[in-house]
C-alpha atoms as a PDB file:
ATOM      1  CA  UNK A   1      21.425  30.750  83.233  1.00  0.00           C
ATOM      2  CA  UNK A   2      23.713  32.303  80.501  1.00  0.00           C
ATOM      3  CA  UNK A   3      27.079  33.471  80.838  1.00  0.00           C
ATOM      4  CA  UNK A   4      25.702  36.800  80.044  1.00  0.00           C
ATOM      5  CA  UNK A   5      22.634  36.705  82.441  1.00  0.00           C
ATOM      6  CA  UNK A   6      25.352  35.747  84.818  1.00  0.00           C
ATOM      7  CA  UNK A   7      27.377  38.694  84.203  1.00  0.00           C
ATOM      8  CA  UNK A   8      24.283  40.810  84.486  1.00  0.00           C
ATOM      9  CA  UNK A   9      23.813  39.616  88.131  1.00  0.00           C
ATOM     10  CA  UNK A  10      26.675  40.080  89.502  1.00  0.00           C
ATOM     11  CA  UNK A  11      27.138  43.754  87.979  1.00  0.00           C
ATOM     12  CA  UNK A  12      24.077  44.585  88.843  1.00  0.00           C
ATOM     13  CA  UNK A  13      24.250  42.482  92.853  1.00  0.00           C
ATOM     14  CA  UNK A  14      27.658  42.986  93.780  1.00  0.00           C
ATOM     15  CA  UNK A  15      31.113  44.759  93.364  1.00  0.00           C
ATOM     16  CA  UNK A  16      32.641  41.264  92.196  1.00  0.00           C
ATOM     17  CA  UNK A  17      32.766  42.886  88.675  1.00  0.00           C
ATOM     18  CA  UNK A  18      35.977  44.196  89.264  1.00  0.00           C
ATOM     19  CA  UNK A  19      37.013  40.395  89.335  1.00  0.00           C
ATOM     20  CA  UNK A  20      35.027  38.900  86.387  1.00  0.00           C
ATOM     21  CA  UNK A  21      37.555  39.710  83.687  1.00  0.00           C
ATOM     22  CA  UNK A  22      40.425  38.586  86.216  1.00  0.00           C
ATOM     23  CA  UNK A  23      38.679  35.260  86.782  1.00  0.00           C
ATOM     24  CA  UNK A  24      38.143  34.697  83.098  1.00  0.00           C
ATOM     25  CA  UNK A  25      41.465  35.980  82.047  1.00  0.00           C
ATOM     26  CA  UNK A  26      40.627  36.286  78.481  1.00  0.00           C
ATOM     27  CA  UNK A  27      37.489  37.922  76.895  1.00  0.00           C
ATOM     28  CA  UNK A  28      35.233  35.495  76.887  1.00  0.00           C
ATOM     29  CA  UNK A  29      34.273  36.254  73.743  1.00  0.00           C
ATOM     30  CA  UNK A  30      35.831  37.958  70.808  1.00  0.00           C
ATOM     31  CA  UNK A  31      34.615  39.075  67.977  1.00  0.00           C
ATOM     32  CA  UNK A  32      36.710  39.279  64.575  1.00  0.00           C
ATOM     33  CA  UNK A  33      35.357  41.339  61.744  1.00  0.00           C
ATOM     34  CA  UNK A  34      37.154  39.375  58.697  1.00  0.00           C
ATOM     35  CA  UNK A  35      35.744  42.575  56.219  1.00  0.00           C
ATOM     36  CA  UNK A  36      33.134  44.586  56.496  1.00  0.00           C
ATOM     37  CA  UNK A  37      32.390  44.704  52.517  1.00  0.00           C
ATOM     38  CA  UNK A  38      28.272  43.089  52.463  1.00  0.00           C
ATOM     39  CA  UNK A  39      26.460  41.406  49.975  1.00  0.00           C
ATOM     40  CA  UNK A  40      23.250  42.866  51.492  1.00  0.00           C
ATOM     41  CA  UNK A  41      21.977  46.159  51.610  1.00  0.00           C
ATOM     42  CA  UNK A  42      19.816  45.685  54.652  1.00  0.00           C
ATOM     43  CA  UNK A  43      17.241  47.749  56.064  1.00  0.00           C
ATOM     44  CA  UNK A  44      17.889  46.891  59.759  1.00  0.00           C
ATOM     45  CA  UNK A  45      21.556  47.229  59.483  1.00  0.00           C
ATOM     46  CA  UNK A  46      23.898  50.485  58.505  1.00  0.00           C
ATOM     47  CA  UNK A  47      26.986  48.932  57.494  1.00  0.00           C
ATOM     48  CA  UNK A  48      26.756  51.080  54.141  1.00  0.00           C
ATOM     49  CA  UNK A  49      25.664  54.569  55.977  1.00  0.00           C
ATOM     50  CA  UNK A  50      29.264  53.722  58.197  1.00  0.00           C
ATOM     51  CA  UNK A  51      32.101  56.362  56.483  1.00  0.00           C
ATOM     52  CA  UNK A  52      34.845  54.215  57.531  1.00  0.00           C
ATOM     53  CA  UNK A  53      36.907  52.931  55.348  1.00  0.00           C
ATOM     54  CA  UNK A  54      36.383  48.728  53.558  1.00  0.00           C
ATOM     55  CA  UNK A  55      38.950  46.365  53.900  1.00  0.00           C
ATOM     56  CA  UNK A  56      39.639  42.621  54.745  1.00  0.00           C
ATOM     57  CA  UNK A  57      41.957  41.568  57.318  1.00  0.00           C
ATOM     58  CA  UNK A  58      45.511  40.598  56.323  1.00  0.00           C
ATOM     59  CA  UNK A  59      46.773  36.904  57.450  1.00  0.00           C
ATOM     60  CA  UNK A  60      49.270  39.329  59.579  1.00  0.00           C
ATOM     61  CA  UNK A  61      46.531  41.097  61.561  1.00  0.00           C
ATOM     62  CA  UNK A  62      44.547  37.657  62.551  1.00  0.00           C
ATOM     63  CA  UNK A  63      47.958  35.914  63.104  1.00  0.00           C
ATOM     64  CA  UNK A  64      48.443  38.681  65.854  1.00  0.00           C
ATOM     65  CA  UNK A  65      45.374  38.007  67.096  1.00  0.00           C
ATOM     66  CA  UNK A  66      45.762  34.556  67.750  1.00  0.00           C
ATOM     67  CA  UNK A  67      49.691  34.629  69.066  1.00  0.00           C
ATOM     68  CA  UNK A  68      47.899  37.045  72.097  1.00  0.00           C
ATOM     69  CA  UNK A  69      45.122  34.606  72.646  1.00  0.00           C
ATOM     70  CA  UNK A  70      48.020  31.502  72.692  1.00  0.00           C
ATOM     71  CA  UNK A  71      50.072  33.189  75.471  1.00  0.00           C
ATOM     72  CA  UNK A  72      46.883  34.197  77.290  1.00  0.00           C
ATOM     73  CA  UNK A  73      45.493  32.823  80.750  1.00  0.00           C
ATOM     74  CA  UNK A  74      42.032  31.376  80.000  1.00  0.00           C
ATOM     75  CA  UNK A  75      39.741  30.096  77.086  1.00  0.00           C
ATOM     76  CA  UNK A  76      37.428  31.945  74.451  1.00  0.00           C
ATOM     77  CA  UNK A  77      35.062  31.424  71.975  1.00  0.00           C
ATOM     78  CA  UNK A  78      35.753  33.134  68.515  1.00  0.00           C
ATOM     79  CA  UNK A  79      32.551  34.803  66.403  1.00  0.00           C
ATOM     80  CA  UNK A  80      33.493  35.335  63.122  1.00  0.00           C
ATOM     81  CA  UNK A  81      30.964  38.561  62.707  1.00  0.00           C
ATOM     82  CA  UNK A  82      31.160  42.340  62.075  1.00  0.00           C
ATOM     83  CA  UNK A  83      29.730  44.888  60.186  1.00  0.00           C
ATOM     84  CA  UNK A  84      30.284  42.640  56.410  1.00  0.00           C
ATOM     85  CA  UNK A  85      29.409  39.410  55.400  1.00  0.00           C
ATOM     86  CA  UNK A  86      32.216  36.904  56.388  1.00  0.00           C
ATOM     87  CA  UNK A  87      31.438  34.278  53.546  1.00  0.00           C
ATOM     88  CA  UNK A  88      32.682  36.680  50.866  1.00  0.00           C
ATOM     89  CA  UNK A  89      36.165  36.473  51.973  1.00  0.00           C
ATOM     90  CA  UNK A  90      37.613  33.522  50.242  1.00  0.00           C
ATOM     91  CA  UNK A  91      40.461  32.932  52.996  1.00  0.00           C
ATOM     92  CA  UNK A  92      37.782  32.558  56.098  1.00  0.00           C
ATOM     93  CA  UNK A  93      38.640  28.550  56.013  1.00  0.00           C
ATOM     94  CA  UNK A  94      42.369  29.777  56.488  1.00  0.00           C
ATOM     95  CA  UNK A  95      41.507  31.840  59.217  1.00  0.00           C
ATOM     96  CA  UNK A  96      39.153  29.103  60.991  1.00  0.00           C
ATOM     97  CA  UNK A  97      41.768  26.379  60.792  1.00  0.00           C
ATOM     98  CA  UNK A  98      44.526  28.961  62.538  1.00  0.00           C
ATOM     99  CA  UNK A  99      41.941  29.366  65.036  1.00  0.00           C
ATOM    100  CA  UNK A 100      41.019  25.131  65.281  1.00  0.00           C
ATOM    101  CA  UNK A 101      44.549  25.319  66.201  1.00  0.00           C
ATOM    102  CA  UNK A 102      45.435  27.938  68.400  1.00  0.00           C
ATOM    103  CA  UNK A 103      45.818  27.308  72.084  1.00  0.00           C
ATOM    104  CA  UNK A 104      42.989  28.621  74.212  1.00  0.00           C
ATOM    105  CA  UNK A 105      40.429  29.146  71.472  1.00  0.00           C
ATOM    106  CA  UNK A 106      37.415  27.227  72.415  1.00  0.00           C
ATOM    107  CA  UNK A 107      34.420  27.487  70.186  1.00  0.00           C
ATOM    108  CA  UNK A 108      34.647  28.893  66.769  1.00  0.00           C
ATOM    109  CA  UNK A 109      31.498  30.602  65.749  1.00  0.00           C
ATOM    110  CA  UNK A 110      30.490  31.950  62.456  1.00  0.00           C
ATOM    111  CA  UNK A 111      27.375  34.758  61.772  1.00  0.00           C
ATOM    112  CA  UNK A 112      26.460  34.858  58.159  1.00  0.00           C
ATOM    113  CA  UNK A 113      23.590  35.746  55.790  1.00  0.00           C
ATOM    114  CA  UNK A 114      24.177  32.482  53.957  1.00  0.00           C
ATOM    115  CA  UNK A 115      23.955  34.681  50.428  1.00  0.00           C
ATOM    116  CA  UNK A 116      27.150  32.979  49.655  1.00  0.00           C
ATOM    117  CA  UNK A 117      27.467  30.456  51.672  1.00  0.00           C
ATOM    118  CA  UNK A 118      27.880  28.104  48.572  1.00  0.00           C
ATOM    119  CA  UNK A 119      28.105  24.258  49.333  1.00  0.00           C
ATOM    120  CA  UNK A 120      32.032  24.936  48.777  1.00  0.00           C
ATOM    121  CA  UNK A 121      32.277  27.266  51.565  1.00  0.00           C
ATOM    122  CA  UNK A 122      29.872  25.419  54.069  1.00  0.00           C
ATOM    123  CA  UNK A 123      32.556  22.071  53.281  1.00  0.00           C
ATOM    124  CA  UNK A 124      34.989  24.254  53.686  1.00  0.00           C
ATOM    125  CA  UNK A 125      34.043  25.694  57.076  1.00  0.00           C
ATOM    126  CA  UNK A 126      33.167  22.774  58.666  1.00  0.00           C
ATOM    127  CA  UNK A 127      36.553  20.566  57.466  1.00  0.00           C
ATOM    128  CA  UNK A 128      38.570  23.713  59.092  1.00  0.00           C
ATOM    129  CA  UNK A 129      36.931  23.538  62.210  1.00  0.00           C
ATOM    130  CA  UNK A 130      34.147  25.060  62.711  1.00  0.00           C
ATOM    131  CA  UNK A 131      31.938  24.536  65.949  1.00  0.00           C
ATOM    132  CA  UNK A 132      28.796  26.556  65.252  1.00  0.00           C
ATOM    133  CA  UNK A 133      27.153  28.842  62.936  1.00  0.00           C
ATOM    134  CA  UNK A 134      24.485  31.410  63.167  1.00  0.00           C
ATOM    135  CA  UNK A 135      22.469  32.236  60.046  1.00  0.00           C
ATOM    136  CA  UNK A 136      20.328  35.346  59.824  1.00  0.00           C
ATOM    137  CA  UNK A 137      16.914  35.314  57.047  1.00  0.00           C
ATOM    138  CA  UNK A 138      14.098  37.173  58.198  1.00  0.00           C
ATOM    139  CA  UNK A 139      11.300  36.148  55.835  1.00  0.00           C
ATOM    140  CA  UNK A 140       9.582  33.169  53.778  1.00  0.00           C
ATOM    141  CA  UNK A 141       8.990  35.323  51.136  1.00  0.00           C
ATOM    142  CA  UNK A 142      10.942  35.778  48.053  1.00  0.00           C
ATOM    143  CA  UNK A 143       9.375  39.394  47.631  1.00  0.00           C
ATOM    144  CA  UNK A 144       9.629  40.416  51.534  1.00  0.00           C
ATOM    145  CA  UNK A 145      13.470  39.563  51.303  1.00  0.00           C
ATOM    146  CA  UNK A 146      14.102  42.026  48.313  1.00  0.00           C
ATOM    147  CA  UNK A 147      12.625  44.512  49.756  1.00  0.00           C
ATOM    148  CA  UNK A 148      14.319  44.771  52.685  1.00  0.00           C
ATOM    149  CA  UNK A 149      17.499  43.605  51.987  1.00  0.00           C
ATOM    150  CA  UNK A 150      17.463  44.799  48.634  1.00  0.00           C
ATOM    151  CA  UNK A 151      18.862  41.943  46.741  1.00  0.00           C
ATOM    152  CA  UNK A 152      17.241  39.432  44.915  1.00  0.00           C
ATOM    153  CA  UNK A 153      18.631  36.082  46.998  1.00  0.00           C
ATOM    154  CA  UNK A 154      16.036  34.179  49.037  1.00  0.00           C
ATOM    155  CA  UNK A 155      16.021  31.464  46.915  1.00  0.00           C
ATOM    156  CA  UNK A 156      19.264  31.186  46.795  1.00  0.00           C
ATOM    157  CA  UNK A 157      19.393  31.855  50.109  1.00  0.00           C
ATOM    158  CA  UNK A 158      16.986  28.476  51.333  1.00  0.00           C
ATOM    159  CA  UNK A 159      19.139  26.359  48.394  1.00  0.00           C
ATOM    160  CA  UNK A 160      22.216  27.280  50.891  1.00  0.00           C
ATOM    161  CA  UNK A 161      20.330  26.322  54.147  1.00  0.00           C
ATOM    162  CA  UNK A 162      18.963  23.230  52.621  1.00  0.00           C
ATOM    163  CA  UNK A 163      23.140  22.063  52.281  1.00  0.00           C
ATOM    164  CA  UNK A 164      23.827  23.519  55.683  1.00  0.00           C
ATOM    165  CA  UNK A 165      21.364  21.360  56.904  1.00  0.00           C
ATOM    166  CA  UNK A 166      22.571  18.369  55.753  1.00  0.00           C
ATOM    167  CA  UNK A 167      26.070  18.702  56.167  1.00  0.00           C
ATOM    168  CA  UNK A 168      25.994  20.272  59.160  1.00  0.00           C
ATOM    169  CA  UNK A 169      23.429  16.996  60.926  1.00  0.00           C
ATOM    170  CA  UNK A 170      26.081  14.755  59.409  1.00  0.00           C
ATOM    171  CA  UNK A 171      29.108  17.019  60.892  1.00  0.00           C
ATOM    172  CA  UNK A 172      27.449  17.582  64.337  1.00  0.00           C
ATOM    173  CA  UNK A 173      27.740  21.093  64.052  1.00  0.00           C
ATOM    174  CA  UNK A 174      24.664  22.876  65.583  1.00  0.00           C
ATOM    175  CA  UNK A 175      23.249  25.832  63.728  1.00  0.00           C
ATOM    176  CA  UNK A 176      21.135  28.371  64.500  1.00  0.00           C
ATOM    177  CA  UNK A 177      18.571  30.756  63.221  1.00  0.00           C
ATOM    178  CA  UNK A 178      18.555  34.917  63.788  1.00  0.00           C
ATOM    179  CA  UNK A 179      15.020  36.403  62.807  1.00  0.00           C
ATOM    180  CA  UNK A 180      14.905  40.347  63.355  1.00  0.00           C
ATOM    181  CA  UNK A 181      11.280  41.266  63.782  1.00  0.00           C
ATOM    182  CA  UNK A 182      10.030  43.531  61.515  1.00  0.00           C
ATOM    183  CA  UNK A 183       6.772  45.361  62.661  1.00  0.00           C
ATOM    184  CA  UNK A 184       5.617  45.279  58.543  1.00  0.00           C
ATOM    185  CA  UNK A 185       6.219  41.440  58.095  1.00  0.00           C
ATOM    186  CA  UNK A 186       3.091  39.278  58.980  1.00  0.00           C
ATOM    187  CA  UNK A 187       3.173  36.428  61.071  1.00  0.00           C
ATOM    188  CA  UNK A 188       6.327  36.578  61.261  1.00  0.00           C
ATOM    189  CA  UNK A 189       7.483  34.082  64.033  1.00  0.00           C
ATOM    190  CA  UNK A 190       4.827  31.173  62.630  1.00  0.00           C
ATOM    191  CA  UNK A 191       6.065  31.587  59.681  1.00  0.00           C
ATOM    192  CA  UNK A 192       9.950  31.331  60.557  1.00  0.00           C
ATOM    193  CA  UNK A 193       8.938  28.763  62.262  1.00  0.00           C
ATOM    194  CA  UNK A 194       6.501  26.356  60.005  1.00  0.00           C
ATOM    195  CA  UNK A 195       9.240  27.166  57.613  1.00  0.00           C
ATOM    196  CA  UNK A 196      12.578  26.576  59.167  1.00  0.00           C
ATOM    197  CA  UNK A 197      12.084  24.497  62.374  1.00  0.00           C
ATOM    198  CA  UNK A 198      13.464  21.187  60.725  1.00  0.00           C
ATOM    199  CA  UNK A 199      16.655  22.767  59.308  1.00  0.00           C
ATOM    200  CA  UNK A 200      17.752  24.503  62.516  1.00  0.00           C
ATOM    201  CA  UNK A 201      18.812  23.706  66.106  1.00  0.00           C
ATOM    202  CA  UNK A 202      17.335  26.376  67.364  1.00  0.00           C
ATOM    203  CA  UNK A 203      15.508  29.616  66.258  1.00  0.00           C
ATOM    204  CA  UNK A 204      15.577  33.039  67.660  1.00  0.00           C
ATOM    205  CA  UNK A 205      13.545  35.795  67.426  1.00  0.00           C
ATOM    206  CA  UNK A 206      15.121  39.405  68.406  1.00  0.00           C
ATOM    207  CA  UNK A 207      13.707  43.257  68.277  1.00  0.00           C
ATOM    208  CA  UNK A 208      15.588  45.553  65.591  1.00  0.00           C
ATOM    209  CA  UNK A 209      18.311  48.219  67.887  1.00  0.00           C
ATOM    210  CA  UNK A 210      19.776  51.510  66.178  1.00  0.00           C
ATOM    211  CA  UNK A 211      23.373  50.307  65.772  1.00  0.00           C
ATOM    212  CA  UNK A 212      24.763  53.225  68.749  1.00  0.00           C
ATOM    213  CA  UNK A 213      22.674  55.977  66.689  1.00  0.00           C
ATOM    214  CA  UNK A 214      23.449  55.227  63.466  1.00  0.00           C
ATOM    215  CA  UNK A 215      19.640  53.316  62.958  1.00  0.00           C
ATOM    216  CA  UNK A 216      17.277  56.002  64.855  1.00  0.00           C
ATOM    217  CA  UNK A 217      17.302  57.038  68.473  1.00  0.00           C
ATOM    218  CA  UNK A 218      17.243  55.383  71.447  1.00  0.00           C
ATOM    219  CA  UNK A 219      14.001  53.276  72.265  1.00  0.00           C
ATOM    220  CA  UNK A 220      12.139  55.106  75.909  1.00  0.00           C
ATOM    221  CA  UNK A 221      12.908  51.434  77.642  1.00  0.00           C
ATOM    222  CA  UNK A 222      14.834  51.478  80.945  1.00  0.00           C
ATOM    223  CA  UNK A 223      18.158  49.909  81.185  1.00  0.00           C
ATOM    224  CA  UNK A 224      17.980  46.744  82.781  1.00  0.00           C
ATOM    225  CA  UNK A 225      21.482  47.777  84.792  1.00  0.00           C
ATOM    226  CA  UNK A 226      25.038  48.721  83.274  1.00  0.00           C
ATOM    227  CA  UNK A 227      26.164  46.760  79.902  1.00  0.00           C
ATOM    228  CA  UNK A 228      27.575  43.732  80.139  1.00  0.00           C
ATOM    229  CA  UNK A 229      29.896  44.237  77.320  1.00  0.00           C
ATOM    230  CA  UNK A 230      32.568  45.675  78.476  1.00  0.00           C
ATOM    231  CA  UNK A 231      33.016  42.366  81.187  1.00  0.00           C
ATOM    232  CA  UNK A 232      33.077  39.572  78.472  1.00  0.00           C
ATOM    233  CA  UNK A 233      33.502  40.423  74.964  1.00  0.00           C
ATOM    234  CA  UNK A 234      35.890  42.424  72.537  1.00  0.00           C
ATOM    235  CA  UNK A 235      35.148  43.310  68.596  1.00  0.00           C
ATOM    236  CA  UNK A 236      38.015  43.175  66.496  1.00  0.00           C
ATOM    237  CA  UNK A 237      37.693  45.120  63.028  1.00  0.00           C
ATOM    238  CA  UNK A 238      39.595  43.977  59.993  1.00  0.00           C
ATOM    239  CA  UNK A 239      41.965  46.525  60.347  1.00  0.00           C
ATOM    240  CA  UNK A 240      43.061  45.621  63.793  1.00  0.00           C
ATOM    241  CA  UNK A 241      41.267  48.196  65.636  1.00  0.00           C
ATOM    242  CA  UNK A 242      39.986  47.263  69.061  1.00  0.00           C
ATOM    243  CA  UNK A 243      36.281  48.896  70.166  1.00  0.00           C
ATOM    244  CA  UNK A 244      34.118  47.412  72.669  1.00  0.00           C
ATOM    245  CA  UNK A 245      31.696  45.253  71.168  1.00  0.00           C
ATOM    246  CA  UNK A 246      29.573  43.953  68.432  1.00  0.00           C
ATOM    247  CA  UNK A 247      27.309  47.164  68.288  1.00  0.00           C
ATOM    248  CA  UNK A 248      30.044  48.846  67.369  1.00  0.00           C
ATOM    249  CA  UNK A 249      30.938  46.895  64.652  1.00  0.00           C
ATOM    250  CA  UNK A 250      29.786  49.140  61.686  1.00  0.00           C
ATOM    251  CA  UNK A 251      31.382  52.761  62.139  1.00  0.00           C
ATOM    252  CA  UNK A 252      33.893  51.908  65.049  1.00  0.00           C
ATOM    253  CA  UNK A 253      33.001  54.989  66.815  1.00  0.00           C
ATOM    254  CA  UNK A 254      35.119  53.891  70.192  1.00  0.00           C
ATOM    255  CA  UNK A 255      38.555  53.539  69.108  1.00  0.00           C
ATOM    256  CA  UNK A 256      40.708  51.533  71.650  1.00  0.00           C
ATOM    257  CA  UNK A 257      43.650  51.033  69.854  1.00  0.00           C
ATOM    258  CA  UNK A 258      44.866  48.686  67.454  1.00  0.00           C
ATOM    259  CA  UNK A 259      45.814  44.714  68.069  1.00  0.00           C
ATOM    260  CA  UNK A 260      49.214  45.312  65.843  1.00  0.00           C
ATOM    261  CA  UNK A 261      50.117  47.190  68.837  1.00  0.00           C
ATOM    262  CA  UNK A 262      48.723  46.184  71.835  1.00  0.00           C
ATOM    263  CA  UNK A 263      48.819  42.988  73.846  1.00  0.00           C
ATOM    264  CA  UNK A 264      45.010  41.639  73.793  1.00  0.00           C
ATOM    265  CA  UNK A 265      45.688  39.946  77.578  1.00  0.00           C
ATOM    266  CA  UNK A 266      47.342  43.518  78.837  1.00  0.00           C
ATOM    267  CA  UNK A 267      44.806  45.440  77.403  1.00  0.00           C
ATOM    268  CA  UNK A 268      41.850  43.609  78.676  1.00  0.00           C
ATOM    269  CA  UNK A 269      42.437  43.192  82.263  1.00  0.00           C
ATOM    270  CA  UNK A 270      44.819  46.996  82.088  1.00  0.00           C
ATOM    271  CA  UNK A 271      43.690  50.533  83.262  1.00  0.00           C
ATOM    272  CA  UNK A 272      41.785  51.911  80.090  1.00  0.00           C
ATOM    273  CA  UNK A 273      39.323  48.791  79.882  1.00  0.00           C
ATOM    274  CA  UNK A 274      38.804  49.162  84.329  1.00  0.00           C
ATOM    275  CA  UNK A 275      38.220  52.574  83.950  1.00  0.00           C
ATOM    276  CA  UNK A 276      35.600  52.210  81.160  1.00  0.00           C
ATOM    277  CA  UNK A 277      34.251  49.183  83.024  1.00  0.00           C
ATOM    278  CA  UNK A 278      33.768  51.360  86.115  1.00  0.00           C
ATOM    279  CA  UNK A 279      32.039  54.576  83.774  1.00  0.00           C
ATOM    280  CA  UNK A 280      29.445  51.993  82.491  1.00  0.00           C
ATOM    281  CA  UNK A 281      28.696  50.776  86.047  1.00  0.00           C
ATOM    282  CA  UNK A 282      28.155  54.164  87.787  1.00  0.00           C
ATOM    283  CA  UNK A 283      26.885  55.119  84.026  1.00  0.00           C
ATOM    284  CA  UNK A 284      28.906  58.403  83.381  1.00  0.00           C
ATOM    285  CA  UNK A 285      29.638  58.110  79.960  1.00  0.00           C
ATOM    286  CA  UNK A 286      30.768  61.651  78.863  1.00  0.00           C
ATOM    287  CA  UNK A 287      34.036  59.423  77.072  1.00  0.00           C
ATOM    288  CA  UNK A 288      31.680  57.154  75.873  1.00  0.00           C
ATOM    289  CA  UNK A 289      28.971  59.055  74.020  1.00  0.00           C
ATOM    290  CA  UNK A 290      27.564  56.375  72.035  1.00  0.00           C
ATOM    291  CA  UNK A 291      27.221  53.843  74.428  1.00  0.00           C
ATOM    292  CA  UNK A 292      24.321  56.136  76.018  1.00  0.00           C
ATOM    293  CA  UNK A 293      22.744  56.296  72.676  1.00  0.00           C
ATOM    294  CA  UNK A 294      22.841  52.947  72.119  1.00  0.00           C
ATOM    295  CA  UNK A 295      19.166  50.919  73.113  1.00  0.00           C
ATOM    296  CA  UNK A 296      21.197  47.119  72.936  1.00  0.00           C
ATOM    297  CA  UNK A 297      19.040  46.081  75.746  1.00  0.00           C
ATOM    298  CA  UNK A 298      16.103  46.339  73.758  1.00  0.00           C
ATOM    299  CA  UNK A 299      17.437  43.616  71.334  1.00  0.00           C
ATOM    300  CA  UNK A 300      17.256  41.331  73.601  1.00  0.00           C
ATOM    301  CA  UNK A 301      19.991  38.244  74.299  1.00  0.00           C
ATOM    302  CA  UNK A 302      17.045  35.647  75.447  1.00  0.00           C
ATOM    303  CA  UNK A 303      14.107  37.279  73.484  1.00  0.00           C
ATOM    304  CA  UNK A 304      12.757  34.241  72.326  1.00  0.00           C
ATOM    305  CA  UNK A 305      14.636  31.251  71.756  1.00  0.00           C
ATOM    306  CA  UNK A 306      12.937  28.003  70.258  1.00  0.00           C
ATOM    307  CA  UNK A 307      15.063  25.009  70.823  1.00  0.00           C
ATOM    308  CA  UNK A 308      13.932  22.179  68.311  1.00  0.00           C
ATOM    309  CA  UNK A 309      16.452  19.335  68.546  1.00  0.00           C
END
């Protein structure tokens, strides 16, 4: 069972969810936005409707970041995702070999397009330490992938998996495949599949969600139970600002401080983070307004997961 499954079962079961973050001491996962400037203009995702402002994080932010982590209690895993495209920031390699080499960090993930993830960058990535990567395409066809994420790239695209591939089977780094189902695109899964199954470790097939509003309204599906985000992971935007998770990750609606001023170990096992642990389990969440909008659950953690090799 996955960690998060896990986490489900005891929220859901028990009152041991008081403990979880205790036990773990650190997020178990955090999430570091490194800019949220894209290379995509993507039908399933908002980043561009977001008002907030663009930026990259400063070497000052992430060094923050990783001095908390350091002194922690505990391990993590790092995701190098947000609402951008990581691989346009020409420091990432910095930032992955801090992380390599900051106590407590575990594995070091990376989410990416692979638009620009040029055979320069994948060496890069993978000399400074990187344990894992997650690329998202959701077509075979050149035509399909301008239209809906309206740039002309798949070919470009596949030339940048067909590197990955190699170097990452010679490396030993796993990577994975993220296909968002779109209810226009035909055969969709076979296709991903026939397609992709030899370059990837895995693929995975999820639903499309509304991004906490900002993509549509929430799907009629009942909640399987409270979120499990607020027991295991944090999202870090590239200005420092602390919000609760990934599907927050293009406007930042839920603003929990900053990291340049708050301890990341204090704040995650301290008073504001119980008390909006406890509103998401008896699921009063006037302070939380987008959390009820948001239909996450309907995305889907184990949608459908093919594991090739």
């Amino acid at each position: 069972m996955s960690l998060a499954n896990k986490i489900k079962d005891y929220v859901k079961h028990t009152r041991l969810y008081k403990l979880l973050p205790i036990y773990y001491g650190l997020p178990r996962q955090i999430c570091i936005e490194v800019t949220n400037d894209c290379n995509l203009r993507c039908a399933k995702c908002p980043t561009y409707d977001a008002k907030r402002g663009r930026g990259y994080m400063s070497m000052e932010v992430f060094e923050k970041i990783m001095s908390d982590i350091a002194k922690a209690r505990g391990k993590t895993d790092l995701s190098f995702t947000g609402g951008g495209e990581p691989t346009i920031f020409e420091e990432l390699p910095k930032f992955i070999e801090l992380a390599r080499k900051t106590r407590n960090v575990d594995k070091i993930r990376l989410v990416t397009n692979a638009l620009d993830l040029t055979p320069m960058m994948t060496d890069a990535l993978i000399a400074a330490g990187l344990d894992e990567m997650n690329v998202s395409l959701d077509t075979t066809d050149a035509k399909v992938y301008a239209q809906i994420n309206r740039v002309d790239g798949y070919d470009r695209v596949v030339a940048n998996i067909d590197y990955l591939s190699q170097q990452a089977r010679s490396a030993g780094v796993p990577i994975n495949l993220k296909v968002t189902l779109y209810k226009d695109v035909p055969d969709q899964i076979a296709k991903m599949k026939a397609s992709f199954e030899s370059k990837f470790n895995s693929i995975r097939f999820t639903n499309m969600h509304n991004w906490l509003g900002l993509r549509g309204k929430q799907k009629e599906v009942k909640k399987p139970g409270p979120c499990i985000y607020p027991f295991y992971q944090v999202q870090i935007l590239w200005d420092g600002q602390l919000t609760l998770c990934c599907q927050d990750s293009m406007e930042g609606f839920i603003n929990m401080g900053n990291i340049n001023s708050i301890d990341l170990m204090e704040y995650w096992l301290g008073p504001t983070m119980q008390k909006t642990r406890d509103a998401h389990i008896k699921d009063d969440l006037a302070a939380f307004p987008v959390c009820a909008t948001c239909d996450a659950h309907t995305y889907a953690f184990d949608k459908e997961i093919f594991r090739l090799n």
